[in-house]
PDB file of N, CA and C in Angstrom:
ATOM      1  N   UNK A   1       0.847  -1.176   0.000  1.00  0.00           N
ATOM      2  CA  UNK A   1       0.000   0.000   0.000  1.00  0.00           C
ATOM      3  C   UNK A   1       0.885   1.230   0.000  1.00  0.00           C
ATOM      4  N   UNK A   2       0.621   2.061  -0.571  1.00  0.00           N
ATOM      5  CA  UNK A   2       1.472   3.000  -1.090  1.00  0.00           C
ATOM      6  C   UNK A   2       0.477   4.377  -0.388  1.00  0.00           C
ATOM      7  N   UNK A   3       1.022   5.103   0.870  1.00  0.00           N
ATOM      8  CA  UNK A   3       0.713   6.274   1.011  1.00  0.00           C
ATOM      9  C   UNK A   3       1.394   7.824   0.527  1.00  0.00           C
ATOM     10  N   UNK A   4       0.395   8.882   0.098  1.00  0.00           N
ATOM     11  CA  UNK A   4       0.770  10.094   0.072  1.00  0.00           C
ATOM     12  C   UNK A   4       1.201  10.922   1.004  1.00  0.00           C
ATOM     13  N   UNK A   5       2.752  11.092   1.339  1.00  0.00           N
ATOM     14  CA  UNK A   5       2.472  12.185   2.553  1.00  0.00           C
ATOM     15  C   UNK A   5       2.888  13.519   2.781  1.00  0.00           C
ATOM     16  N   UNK A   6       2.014  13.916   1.098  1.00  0.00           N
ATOM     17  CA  UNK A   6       1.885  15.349   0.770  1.00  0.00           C
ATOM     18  C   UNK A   6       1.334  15.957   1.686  1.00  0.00           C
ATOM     19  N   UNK A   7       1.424  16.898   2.398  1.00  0.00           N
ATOM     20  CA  UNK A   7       0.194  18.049   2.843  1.00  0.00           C
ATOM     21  C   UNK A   7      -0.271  18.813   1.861  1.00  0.00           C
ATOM     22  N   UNK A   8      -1.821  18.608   2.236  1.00  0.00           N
ATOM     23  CA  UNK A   8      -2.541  19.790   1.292  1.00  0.00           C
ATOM     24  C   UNK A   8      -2.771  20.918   2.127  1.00  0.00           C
ATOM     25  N   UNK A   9      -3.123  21.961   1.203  1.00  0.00           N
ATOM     26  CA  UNK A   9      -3.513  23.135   1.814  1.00  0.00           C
ATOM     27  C   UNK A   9      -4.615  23.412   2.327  1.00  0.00           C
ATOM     28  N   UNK A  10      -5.066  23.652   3.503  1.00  0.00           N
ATOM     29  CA  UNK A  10      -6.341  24.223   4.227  1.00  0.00           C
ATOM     30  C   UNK A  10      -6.954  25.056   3.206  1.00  0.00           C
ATOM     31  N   UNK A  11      -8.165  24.830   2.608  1.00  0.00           N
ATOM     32  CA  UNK A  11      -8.925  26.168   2.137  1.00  0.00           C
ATOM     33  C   UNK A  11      -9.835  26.645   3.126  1.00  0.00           C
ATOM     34  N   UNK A  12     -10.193  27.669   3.505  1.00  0.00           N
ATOM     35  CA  UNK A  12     -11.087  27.954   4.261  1.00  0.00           C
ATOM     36  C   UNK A  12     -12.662  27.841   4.119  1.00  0.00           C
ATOM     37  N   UNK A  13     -13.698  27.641   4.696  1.00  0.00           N
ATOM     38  CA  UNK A  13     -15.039  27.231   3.705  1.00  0.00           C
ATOM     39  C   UNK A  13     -15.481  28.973   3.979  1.00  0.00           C
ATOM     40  N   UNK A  14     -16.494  29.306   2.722  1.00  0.00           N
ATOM     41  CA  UNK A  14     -17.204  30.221   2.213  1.00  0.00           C
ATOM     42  C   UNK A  14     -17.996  30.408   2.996  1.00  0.00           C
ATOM     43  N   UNK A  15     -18.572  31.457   3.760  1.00  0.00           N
ATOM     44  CA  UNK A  15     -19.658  31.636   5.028  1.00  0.00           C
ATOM     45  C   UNK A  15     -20.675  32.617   3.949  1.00  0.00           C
ATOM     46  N   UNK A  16     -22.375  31.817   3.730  1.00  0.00           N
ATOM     47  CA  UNK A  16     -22.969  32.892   2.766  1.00  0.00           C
ATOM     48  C   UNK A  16     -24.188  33.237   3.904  1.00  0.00           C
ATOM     49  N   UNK A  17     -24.435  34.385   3.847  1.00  0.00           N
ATOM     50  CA  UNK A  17     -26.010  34.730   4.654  1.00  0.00           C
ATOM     51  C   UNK A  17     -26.895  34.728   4.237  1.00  0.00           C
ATOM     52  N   UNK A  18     -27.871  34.204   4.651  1.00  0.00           N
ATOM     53  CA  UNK A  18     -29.319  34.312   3.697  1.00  0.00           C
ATOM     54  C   UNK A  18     -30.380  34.947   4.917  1.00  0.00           C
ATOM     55  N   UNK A  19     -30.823  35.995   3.649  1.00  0.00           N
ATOM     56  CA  UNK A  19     -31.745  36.844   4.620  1.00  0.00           C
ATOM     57  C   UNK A  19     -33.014  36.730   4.425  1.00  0.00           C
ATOM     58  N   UNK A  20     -34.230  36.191   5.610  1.00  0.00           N
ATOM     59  CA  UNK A  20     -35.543  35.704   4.970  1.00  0.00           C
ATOM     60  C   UNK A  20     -36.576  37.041   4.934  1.00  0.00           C
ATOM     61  N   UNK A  21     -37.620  36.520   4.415  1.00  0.00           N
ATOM     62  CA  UNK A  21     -38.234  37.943   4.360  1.00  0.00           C
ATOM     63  C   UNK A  21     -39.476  37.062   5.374  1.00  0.00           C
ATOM     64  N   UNK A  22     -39.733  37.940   6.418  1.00  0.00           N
ATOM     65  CA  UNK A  22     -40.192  37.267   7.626  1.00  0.00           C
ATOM     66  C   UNK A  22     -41.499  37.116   7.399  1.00  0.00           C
ATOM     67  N   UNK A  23     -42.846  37.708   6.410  1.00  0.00           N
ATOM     68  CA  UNK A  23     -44.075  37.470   5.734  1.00  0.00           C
ATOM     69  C   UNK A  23     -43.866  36.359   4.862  1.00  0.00           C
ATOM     70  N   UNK A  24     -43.076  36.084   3.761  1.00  0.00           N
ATOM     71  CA  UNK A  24     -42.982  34.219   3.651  1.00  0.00           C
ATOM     72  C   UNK A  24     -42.887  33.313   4.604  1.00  0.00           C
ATOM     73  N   UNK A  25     -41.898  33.415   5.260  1.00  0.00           N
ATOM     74  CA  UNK A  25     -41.456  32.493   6.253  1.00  0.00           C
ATOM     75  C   UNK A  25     -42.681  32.214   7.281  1.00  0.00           C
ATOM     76  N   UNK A  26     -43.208  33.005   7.538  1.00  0.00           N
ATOM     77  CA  UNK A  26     -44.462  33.126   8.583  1.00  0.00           C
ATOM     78  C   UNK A  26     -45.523  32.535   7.641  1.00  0.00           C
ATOM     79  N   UNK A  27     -46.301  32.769   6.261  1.00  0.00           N
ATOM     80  CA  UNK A  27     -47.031  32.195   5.821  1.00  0.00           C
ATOM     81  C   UNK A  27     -46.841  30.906   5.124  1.00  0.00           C
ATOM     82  N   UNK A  28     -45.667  30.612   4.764  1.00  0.00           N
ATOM     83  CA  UNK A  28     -45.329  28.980   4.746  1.00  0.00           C
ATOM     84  C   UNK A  28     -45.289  28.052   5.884  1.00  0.00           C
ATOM     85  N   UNK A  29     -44.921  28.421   7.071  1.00  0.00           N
ATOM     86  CA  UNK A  29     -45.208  27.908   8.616  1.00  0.00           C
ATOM     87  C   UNK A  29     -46.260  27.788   8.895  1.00  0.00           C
ATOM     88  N   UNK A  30     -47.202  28.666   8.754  1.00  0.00           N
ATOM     89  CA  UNK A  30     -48.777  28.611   9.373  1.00  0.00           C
ATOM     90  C   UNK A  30     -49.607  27.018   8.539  1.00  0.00           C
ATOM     91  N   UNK A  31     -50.088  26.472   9.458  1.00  0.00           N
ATOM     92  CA  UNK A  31     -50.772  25.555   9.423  1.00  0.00           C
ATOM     93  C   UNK A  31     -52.367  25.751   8.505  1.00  0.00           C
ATOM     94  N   UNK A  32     -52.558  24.817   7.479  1.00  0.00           N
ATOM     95  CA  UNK A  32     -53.521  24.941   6.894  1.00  0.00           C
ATOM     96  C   UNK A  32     -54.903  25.574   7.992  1.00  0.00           C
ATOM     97  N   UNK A  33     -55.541  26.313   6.991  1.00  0.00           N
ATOM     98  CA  UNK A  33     -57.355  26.789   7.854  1.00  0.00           C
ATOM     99  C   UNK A  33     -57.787  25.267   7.634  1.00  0.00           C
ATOM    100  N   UNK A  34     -59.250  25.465   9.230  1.00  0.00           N
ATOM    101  CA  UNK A  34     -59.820  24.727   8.875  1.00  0.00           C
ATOM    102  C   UNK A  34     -60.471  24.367   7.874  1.00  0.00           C
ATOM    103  N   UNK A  35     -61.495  23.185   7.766  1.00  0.00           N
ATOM    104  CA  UNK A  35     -62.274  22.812   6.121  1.00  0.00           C
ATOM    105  C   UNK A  35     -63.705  23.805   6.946  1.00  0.00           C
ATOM    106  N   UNK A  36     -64.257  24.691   5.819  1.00  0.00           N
ATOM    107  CA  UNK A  36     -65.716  25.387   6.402  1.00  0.00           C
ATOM    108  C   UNK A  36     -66.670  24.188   5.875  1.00  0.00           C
ATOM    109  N   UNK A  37     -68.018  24.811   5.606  1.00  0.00           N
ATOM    110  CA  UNK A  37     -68.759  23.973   6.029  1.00  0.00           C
ATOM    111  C   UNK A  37     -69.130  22.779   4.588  1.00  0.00           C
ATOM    112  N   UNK A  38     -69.393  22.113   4.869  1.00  0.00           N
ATOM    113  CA  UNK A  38     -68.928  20.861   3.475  1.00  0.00           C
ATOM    114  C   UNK A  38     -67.639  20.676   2.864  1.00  0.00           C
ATOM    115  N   UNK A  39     -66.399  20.952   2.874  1.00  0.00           N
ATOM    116  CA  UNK A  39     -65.722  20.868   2.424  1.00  0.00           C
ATOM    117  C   UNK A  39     -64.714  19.871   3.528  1.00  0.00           C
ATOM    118  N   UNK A  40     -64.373  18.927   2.565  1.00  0.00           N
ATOM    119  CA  UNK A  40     -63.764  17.758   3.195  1.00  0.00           C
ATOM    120  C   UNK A  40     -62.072  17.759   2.206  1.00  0.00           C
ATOM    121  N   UNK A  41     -61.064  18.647   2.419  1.00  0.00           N
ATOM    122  CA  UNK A  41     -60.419  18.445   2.093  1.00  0.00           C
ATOM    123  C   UNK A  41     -58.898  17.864   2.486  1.00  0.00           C
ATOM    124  N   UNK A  42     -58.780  18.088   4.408  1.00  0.00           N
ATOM    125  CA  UNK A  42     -58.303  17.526   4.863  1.00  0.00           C
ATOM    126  C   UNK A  42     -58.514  15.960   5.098  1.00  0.00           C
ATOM    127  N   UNK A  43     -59.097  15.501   5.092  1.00  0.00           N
ATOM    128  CA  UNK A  43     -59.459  14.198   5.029  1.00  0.00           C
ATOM    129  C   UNK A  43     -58.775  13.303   3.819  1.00  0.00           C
ATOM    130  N   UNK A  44     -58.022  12.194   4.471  1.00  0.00           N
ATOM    131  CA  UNK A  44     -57.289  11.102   3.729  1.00  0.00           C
ATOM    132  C   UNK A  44     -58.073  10.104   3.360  1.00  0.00           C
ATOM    133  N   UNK A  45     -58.032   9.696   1.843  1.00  0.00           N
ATOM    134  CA  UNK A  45     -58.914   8.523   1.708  1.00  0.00           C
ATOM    135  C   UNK A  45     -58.772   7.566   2.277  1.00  0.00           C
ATOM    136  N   UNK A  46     -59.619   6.625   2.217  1.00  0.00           N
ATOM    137  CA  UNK A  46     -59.631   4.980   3.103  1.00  0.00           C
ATOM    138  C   UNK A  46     -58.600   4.363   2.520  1.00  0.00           C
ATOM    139  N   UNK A  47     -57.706   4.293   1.145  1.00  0.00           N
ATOM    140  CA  UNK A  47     -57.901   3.572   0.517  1.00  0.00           C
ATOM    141  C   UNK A  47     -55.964   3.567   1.048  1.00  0.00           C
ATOM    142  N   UNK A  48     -56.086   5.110   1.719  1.00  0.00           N
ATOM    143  CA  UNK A  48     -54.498   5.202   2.338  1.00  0.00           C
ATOM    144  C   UNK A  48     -53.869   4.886   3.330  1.00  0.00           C
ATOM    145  N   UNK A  49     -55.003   4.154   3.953  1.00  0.00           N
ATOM    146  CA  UNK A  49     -54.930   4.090   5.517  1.00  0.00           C
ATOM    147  C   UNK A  49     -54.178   1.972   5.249  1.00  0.00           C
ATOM    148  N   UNK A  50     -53.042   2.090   5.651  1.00  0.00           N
ATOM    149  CA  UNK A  50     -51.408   1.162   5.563  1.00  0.00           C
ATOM    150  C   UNK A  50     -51.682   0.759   6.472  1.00  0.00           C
ATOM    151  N   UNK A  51     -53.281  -0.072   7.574  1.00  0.00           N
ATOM    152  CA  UNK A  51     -52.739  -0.606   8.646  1.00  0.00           C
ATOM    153  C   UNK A  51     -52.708  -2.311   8.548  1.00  0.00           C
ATOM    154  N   UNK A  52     -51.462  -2.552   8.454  1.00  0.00           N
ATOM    155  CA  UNK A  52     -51.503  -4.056   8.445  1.00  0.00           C
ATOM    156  C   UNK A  52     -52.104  -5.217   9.110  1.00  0.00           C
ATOM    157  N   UNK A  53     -52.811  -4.499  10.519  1.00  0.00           N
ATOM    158  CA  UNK A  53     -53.453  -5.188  11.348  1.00  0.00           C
ATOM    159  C   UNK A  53     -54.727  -4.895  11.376  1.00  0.00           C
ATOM    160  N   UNK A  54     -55.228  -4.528  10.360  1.00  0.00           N
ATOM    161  CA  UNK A  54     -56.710  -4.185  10.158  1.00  0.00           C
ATOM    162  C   UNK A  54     -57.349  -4.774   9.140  1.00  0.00           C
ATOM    163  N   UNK A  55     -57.219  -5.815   8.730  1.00  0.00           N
ATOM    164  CA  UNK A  55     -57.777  -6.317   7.511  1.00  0.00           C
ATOM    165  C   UNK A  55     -59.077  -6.270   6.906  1.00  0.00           C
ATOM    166  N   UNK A  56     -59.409  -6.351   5.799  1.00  0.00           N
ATOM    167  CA  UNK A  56     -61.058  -6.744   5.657  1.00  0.00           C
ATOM    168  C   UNK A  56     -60.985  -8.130   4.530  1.00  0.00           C
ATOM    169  N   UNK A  57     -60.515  -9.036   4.948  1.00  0.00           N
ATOM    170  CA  UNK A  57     -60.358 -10.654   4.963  1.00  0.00           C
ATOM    171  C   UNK A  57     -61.700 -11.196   5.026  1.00  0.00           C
ATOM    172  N   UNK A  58     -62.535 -10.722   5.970  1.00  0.00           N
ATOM    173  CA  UNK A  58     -63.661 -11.337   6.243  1.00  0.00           C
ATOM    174  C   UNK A  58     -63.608 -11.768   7.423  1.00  0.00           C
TER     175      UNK A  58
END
């Protein structure tokens, strides 16, 4: 086995700032409204519900 025992040079890493604009950030966070009246859109179909211990086998 054949090692290198060059030293490389340290680069230093790049420090970037990112500045948010605090009305996105706040309306992407906020949690969906409720559903008003008839509207069922939170609701997951049956057809998603993965419980392995729930069968309909009969």
């Amino acid at each position: 086995m054949k090692t290198n025992n060059q030293k490389q040079v340290y680069s230093t890493p790049e420090i970037v700032s990112i500045l948010l604009d605090n009305e996105i950030s706040l309306a992407l966070a906020s949690e969906t409204p409720p559903d008003g009246p008839g509207e069922t859109y939170n609701t997951t179909p049956e057809y998603l519900h993965n419980n392995p211990f729930n069968t309909n086998l009969g």
